[in-house]
N, C-alpha and C. Protein backbone atom coordinates (compact mmCIF):
# COMPACT_ATOMS: atom_id res chain seq x y z
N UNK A 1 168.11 95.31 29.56
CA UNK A 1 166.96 95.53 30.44
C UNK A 1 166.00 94.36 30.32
N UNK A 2 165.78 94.19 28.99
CA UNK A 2 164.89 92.82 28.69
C UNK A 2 165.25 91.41 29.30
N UNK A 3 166.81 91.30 29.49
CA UNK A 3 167.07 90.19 29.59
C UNK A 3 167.44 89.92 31.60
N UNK A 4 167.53 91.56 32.29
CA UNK A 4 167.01 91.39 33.31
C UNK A 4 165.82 91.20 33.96
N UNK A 5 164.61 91.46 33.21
CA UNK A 5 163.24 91.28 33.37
C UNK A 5 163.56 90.24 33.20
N UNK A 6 163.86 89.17 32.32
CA UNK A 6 164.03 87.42 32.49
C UNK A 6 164.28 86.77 33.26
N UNK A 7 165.73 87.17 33.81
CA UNK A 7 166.48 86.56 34.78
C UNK A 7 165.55 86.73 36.15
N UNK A 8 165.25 87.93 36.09
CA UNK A 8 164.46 87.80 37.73
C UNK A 8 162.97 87.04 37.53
N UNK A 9 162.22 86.88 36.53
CA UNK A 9 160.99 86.18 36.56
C UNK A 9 161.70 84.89 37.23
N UNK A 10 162.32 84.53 35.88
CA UNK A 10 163.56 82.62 36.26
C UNK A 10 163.74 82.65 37.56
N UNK A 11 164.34 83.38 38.28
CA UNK A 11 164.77 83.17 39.65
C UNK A 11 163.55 83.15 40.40
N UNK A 12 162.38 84.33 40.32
CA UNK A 12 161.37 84.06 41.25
C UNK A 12 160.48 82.68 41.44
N UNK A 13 160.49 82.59 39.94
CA UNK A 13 159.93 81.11 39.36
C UNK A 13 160.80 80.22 40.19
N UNK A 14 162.22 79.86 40.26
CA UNK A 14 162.96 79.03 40.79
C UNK A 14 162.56 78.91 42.20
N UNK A 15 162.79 80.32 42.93
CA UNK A 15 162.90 79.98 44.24
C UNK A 15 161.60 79.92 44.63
N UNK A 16 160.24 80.23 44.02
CA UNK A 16 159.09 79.43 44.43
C UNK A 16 158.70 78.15 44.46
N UNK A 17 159.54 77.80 43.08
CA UNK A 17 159.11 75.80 43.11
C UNK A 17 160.08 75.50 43.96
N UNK A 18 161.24 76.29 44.70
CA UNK A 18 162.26 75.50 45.71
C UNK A 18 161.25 75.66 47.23
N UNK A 19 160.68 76.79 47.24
CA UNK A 19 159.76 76.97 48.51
C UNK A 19 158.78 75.57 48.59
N UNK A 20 157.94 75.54 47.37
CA UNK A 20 156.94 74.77 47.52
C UNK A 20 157.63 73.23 47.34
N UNK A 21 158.59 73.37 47.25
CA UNK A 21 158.95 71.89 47.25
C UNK A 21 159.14 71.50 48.93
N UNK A 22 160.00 72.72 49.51
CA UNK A 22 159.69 72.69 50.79
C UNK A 22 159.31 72.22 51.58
N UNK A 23 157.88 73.36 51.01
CA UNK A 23 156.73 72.88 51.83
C UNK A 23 156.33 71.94 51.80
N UNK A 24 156.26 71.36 50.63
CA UNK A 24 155.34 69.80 50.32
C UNK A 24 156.36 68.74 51.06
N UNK A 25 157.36 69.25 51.22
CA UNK A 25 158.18 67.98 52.09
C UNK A 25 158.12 67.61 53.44
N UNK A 26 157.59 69.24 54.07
CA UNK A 26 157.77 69.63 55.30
C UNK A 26 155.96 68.59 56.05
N UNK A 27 155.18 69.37 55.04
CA UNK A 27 154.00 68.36 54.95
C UNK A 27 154.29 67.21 54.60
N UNK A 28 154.42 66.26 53.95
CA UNK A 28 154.83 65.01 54.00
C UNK A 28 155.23 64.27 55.29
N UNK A 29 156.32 65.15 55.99
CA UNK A 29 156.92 64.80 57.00
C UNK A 29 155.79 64.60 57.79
N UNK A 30 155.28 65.63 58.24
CA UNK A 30 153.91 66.07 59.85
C UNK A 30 153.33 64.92 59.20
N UNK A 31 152.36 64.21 57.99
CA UNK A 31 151.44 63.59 57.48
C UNK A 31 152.09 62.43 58.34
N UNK A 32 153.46 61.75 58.27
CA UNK A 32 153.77 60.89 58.42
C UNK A 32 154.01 60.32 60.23
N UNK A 33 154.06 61.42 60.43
CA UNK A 33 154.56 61.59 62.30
C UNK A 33 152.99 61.54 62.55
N UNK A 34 152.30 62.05 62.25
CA UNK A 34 150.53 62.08 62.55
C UNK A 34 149.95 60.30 62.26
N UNK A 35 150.05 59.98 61.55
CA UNK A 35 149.87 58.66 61.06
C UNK A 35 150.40 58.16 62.27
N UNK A 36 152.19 57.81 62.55
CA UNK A 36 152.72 57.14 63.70
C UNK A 36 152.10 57.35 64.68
N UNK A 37 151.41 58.12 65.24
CA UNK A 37 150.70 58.48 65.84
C UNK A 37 149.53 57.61 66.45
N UNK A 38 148.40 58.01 65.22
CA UNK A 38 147.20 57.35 65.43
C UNK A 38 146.97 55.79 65.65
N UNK A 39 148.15 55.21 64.53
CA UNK A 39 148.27 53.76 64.74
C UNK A 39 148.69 53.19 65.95
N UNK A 40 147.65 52.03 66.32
CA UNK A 40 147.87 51.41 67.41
C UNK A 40 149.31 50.31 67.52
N UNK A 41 150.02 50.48 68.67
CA UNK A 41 151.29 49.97 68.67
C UNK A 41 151.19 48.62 68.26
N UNK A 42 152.25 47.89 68.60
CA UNK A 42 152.35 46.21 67.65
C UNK A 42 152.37 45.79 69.04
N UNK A 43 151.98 45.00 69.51
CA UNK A 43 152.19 44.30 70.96
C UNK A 43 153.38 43.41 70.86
N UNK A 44 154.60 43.95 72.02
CA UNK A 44 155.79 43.05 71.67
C UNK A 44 155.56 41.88 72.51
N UNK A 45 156.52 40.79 72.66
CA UNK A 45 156.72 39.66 73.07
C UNK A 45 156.45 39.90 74.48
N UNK A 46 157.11 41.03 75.40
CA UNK A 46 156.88 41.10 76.11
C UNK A 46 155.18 41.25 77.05
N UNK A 47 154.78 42.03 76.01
CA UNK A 47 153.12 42.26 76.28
C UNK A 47 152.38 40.50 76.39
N UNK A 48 152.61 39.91 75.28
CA UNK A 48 152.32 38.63 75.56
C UNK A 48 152.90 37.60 76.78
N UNK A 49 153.92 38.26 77.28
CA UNK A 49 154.30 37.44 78.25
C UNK A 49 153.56 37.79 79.62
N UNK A 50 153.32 38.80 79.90
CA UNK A 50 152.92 39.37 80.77
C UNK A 50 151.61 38.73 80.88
N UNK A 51 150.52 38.92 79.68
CA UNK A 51 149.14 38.39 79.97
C UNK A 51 149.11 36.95 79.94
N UNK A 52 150.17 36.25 79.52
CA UNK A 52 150.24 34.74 79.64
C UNK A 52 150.23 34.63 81.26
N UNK A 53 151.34 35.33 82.29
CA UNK A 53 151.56 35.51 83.38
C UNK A 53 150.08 35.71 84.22
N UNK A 54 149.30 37.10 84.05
CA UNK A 54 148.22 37.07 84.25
C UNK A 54 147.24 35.90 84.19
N UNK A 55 147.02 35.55 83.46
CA UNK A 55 146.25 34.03 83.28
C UNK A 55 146.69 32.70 83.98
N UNK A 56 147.91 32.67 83.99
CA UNK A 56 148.64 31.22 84.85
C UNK A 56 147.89 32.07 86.42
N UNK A 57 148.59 33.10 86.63
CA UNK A 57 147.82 34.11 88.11
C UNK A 57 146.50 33.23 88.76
N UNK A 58 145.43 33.85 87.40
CA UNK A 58 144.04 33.59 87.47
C UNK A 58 143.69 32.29 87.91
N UNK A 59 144.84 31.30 86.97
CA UNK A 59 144.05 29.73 87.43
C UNK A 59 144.42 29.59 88.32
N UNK A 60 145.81 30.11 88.60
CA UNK A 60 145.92 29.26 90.09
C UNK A 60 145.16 30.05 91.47
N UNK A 61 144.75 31.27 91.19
CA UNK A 61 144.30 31.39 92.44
C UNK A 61 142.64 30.50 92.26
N UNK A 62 142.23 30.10 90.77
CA UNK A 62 140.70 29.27 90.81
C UNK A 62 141.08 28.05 91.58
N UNK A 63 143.01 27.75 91.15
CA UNK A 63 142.67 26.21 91.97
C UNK A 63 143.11 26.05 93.05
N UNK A 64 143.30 27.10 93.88
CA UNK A 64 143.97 27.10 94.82
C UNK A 64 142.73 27.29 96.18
N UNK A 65 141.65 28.33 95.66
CA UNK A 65 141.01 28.96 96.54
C UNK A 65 139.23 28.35 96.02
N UNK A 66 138.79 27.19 96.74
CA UNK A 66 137.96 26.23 96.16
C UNK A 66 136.89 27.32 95.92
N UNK A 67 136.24 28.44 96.63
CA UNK A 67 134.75 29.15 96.56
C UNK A 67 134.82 29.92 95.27
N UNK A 68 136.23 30.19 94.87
CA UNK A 68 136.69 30.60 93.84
C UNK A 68 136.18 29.63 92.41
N UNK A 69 136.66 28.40 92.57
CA UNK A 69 136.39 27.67 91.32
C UNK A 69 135.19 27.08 91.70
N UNK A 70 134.27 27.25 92.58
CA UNK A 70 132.99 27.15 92.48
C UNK A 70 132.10 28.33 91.90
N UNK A 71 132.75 29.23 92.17
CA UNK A 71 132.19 29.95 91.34
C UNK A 71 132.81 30.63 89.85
N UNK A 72 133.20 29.83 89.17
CA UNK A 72 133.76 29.81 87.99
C UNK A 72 132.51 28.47 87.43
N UNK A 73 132.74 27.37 87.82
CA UNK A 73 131.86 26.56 87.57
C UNK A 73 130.73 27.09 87.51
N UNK A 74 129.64 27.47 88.39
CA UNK A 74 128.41 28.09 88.68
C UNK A 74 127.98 29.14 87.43
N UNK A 75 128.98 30.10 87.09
CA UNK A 75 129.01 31.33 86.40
C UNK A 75 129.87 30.89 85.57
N UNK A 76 129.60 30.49 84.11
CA UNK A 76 130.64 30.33 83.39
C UNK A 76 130.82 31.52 82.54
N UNK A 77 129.94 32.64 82.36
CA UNK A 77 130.13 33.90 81.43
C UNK A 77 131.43 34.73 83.29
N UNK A 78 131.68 34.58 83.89
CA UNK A 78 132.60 35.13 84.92
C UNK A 78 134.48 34.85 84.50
N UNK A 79 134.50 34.11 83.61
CA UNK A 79 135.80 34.23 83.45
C UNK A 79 135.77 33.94 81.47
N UNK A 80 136.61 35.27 81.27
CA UNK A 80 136.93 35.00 79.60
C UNK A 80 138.01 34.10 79.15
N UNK A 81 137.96 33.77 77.98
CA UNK A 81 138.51 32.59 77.28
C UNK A 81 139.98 32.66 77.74
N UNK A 82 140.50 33.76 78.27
CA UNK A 82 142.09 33.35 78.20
C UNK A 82 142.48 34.94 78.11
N UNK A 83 141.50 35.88 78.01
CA UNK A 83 141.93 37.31 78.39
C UNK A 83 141.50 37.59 80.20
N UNK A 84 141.78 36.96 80.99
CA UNK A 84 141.66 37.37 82.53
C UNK A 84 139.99 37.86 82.86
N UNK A 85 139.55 38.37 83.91
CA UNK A 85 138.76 38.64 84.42
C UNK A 85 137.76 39.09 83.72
N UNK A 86 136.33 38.99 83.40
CA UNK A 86 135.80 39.32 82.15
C UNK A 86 134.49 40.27 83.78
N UNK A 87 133.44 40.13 84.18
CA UNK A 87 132.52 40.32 85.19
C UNK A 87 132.71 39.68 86.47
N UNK A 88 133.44 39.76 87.91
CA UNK A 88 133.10 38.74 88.63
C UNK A 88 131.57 39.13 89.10
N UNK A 89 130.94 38.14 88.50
CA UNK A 89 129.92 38.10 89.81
C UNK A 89 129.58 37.42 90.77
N UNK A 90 129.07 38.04 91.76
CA UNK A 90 129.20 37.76 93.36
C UNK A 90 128.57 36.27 93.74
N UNK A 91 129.21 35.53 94.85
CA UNK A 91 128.95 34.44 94.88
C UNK A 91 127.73 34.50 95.37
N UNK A 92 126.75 33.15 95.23
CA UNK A 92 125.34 33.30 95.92
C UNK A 92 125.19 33.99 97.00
N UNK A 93 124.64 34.65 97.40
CA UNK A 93 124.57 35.07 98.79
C UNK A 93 123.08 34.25 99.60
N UNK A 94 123.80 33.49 100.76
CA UNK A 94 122.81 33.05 101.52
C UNK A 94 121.87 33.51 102.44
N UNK A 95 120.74 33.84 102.60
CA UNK A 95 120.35 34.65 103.37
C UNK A 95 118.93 33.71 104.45
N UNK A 96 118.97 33.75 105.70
CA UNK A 96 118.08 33.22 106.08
C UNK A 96 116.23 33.54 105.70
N UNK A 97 115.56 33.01 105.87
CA UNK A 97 113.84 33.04 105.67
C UNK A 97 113.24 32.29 105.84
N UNK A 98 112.44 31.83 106.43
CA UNK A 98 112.60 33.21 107.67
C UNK A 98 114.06 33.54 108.41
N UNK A 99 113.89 34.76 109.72
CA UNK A 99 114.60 34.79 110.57
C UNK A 99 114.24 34.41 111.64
N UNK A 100 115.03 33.63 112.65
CA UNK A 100 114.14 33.01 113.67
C UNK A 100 115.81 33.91 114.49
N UNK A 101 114.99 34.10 115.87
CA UNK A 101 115.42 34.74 117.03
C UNK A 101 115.23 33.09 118.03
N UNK A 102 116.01 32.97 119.05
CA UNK A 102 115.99 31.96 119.82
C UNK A 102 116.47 31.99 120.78
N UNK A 103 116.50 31.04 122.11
CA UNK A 103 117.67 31.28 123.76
C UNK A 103 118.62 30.75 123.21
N UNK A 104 119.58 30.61 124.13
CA UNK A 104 120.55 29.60 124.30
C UNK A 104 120.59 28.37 123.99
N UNK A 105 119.48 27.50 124.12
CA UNK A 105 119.56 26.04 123.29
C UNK A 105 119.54 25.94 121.91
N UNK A 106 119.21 26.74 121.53
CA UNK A 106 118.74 26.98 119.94
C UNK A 106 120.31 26.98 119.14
N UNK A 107 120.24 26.17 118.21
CA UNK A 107 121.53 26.18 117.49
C UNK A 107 121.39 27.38 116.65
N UNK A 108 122.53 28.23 116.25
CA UNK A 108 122.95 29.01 115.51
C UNK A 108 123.19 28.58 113.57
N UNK A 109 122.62 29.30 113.15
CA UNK A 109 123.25 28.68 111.55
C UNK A 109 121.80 29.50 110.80
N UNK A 110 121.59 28.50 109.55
CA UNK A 110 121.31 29.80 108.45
C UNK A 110 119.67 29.16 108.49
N UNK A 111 118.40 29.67 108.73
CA UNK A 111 117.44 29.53 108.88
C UNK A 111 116.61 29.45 107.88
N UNK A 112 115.64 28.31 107.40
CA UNK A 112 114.68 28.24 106.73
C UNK A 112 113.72 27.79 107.60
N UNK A 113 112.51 27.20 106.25
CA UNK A 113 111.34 26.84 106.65
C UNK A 113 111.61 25.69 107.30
N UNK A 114 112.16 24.74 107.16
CA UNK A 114 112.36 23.21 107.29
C UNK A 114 113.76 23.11 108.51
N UNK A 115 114.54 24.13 108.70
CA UNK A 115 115.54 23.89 109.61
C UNK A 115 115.74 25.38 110.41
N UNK A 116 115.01 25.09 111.60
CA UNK A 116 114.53 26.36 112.18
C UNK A 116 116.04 26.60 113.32
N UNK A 117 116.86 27.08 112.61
CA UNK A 117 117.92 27.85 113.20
C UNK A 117 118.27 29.28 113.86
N UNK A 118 118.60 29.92 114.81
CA UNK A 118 118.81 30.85 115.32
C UNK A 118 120.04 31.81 114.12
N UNK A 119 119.76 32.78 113.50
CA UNK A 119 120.30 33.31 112.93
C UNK A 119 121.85 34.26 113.88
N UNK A 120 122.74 34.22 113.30
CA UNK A 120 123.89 34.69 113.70
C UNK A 120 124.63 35.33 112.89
N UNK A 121 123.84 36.14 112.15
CA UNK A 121 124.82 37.30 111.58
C UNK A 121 123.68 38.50 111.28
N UNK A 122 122.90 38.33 112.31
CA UNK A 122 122.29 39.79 112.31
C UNK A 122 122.73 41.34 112.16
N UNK A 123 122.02 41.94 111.51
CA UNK A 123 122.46 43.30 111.48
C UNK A 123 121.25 44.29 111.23
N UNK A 124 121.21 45.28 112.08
CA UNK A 124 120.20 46.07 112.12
C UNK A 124 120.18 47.68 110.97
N UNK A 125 118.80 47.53 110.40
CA UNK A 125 118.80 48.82 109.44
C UNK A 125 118.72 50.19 109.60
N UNK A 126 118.45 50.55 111.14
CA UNK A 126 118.57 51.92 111.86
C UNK A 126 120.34 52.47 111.92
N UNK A 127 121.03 51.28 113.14
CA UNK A 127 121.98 52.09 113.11
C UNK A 127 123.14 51.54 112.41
N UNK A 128 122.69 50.21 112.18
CA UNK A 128 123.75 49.33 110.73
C UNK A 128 124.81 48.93 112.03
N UNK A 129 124.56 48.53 112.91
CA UNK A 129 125.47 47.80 113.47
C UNK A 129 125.43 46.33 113.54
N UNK A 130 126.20 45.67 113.69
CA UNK A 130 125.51 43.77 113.91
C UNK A 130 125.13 43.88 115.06
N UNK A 131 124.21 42.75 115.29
CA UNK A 131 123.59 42.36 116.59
C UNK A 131 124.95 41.49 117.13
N UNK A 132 124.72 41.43 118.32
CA UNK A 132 125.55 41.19 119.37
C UNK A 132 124.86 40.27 120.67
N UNK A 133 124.94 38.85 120.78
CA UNK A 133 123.76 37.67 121.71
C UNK A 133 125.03 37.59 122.81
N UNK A 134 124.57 37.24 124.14
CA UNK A 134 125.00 36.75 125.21
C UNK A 134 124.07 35.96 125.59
N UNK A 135 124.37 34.02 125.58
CA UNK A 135 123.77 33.52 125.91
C UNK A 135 123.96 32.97 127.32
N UNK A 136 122.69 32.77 127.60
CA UNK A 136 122.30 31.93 129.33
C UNK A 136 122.06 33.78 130.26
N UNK A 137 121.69 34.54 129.06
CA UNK A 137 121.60 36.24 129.98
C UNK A 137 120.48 36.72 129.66
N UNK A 138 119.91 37.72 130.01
CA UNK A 138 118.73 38.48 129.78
C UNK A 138 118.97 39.56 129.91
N UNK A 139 118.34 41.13 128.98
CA UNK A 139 118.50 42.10 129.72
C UNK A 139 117.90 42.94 131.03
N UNK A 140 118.27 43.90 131.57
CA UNK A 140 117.39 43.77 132.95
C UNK A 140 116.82 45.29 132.61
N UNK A 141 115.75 45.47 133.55
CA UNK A 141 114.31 46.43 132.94
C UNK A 141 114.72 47.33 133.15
N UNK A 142 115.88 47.54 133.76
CA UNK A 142 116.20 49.41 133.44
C UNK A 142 117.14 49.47 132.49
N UNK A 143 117.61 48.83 131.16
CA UNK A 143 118.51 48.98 130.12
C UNK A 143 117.09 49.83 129.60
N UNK A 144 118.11 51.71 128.57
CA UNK A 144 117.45 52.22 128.06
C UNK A 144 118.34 52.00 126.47
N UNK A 145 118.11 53.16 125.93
CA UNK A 145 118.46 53.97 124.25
C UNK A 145 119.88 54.28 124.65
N UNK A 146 119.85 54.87 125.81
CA UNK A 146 121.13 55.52 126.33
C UNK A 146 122.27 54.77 126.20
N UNK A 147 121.89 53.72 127.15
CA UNK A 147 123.17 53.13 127.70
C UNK A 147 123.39 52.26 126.59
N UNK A 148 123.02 51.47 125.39
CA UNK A 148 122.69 50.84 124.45
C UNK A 148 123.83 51.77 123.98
N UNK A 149 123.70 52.96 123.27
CA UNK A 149 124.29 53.51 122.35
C UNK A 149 125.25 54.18 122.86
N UNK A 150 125.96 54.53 124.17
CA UNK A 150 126.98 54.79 125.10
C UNK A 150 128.04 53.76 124.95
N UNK A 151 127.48 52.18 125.38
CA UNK A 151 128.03 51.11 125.40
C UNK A 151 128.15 49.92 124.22
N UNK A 152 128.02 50.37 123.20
CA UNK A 152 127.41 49.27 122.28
C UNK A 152 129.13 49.94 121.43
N UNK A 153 130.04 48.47 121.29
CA UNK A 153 130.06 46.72 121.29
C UNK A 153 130.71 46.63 122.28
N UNK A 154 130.57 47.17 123.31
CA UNK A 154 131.40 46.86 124.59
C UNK A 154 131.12 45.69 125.01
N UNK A 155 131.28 44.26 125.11
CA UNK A 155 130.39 43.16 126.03
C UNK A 155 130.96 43.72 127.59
N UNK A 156 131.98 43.98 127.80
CA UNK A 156 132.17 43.96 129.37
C UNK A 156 131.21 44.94 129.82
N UNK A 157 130.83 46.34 129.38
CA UNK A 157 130.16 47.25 129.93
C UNK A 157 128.62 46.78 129.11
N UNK A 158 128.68 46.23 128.52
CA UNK A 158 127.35 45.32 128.26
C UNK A 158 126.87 44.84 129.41
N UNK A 159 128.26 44.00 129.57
CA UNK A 159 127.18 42.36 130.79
C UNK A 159 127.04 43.56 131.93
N UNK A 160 126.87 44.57 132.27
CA UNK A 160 126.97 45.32 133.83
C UNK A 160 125.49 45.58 133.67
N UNK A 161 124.90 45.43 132.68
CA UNK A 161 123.21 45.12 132.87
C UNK A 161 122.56 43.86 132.68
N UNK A 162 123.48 42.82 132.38
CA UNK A 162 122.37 41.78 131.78
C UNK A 162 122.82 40.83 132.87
N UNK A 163 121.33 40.43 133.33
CA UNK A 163 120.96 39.12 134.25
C UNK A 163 121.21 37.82 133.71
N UNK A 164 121.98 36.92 134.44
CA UNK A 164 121.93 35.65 134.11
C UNK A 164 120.54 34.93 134.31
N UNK A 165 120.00 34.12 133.04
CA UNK A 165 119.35 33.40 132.86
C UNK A 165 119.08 31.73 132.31
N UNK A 166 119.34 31.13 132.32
CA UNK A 166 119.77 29.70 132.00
C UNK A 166 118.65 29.37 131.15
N UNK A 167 119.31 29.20 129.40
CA UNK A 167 118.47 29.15 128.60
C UNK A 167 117.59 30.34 127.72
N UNK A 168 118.52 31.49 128.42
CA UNK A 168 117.85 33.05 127.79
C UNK A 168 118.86 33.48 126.49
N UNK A 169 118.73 34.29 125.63
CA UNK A 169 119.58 34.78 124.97
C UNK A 169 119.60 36.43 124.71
N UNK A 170 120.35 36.77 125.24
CA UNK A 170 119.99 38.20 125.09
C UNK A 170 121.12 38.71 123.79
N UNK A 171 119.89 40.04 122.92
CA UNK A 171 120.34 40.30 121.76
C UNK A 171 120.05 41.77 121.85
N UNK A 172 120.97 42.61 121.03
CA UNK A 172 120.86 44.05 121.09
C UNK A 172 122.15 44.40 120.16
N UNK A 173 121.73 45.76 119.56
CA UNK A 173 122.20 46.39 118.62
C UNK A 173 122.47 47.91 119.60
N UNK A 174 123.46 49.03 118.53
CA UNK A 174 122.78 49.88 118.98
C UNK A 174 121.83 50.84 119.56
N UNK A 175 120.66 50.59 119.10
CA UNK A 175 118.87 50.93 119.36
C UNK A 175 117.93 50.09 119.86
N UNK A 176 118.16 49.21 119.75
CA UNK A 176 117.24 48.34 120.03
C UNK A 176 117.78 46.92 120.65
N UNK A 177 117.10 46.16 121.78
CA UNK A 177 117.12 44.74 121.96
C UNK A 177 116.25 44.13 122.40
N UNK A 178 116.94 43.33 123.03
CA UNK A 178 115.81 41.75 123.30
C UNK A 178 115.70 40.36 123.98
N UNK A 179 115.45 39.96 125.07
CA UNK A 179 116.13 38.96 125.36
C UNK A 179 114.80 37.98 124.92
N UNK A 180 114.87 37.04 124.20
CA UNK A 180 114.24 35.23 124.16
C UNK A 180 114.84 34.04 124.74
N UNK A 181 113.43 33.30 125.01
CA UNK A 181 113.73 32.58 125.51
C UNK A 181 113.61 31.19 124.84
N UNK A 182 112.54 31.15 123.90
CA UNK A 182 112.33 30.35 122.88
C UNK A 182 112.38 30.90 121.32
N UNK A 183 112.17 29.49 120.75
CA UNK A 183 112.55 29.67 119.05
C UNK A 183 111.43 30.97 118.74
N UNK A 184 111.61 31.94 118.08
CA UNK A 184 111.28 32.99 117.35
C UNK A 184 110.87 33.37 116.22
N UNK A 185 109.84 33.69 115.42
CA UNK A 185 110.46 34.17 114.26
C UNK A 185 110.45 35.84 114.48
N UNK A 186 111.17 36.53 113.67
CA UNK A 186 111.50 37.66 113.78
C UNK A 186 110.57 38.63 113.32
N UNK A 187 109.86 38.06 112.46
CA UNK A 187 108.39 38.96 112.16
C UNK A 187 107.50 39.27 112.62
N UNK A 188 107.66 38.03 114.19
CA UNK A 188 107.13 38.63 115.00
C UNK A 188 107.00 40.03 116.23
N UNK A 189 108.66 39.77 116.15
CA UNK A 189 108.91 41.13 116.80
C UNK A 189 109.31 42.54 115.99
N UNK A 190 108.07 43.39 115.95
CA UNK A 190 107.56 44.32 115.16
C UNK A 190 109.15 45.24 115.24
N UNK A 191 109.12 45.73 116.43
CA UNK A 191 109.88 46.52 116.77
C UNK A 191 111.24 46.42 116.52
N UNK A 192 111.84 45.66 115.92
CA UNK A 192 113.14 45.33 115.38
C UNK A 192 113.56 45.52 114.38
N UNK A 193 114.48 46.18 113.93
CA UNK A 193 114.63 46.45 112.37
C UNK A 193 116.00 45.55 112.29
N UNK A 194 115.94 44.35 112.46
CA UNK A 194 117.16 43.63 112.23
C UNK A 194 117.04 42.76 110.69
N UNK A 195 117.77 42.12 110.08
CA UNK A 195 117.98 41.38 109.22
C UNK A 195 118.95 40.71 108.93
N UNK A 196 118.51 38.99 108.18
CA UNK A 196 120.11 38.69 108.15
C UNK A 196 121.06 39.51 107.37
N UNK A 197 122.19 39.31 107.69
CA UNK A 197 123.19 39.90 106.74
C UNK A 197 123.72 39.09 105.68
N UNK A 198 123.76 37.54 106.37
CA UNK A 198 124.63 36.58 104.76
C UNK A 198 125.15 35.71 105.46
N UNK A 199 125.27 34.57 104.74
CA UNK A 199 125.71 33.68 105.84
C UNK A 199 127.03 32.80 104.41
């Protein structure tokens, strides 16, 4: 009897340190798959080839596409050392200032103080459409809101109101227009919510 009370302690004893050996293996294992896990991969050859690829990409479209490597030059925090695209930021944007409104003789291009140009890339802040000029025309005194916003960018159902004028320029948006006949500035005409857009 005594020596069965032994034998079964021994065995329970046994097959517990065989359990917990087990276990501690079974843990070991998960510890180790968890680890593989968290660690960040090794970057193979291939990964490096690829961003080498990327970068040859980058220069050549800087040397290919000149406004591009002007503005690499200009902005030198815009391109990182050799990891690709770091911020682009946007190339200058030109904007006229004043805005000058003008007829038909008036050259078109980007307007300052010193080179009083007829602006040509108007765009209005009501209905956000661009302005739209027909020169040597005027509009005629029964164009309303209506027909403006019925017909607007139509030029053919445009010109079915506007008078020829030699030296006029007629301008209109959705909401609003205008015909001049001389150089302008635009601050003068209250009623316009136009602005350049960029030149």
């Amino acid at each position: 009897m005594i020596w069965i009370g032994y034998w079964t302690r021994w065995r329970c004893d046994f097959v517990g340190a065989g359990r917990h050996r087990v276990l501690r293996g079974r843990r070991e294992r998960a510890m180790v798959r968890v680890r593989a896990r968290s660690s960040p991969p090794i970057p193979s050859d291939e990964t490096f080839k690829e961003e080498d690829n990327l970068n040859d990409l980058i220069k050549e479209i800087f040397h290919d596409n000149p406004t591009a490597s002007d503005l690499s030059k200009s902005s030198p925090s815009a391109v990182t050392n050799g990891a690709g695209l770091k911020n682009f930021s946007r190339a200058k944007v030109r904007k006229c200032s004043p805005v000058y409104l003008g007829g038909s003789s008036e050259s078109y291009g980007l307007g300052t103080n010193t080179s009083h140009r007829t602006c040509d890339q108007l765009r209005c802040t009501t209905c956000d459409f661009r302005v739209i000029t027909l020169d040597d025309y005027e509009w005629d005194k029964s164009c309303n809101y209506i027909f403006f916003r019925n017909n607007m960018p139509d030029l053919n159902k445009l010109k079915g109101k506007a008078v020829r004028k030699s030296g006029a320029r007629a301008y209109a948006c959705q909401c609003s227009w205008s015909s001049i006949q001389n150089l302008t500035d635009l601050r003068d005409e209250q009623h316009l919510r136009w602005v350049c857009g960029k030149h």
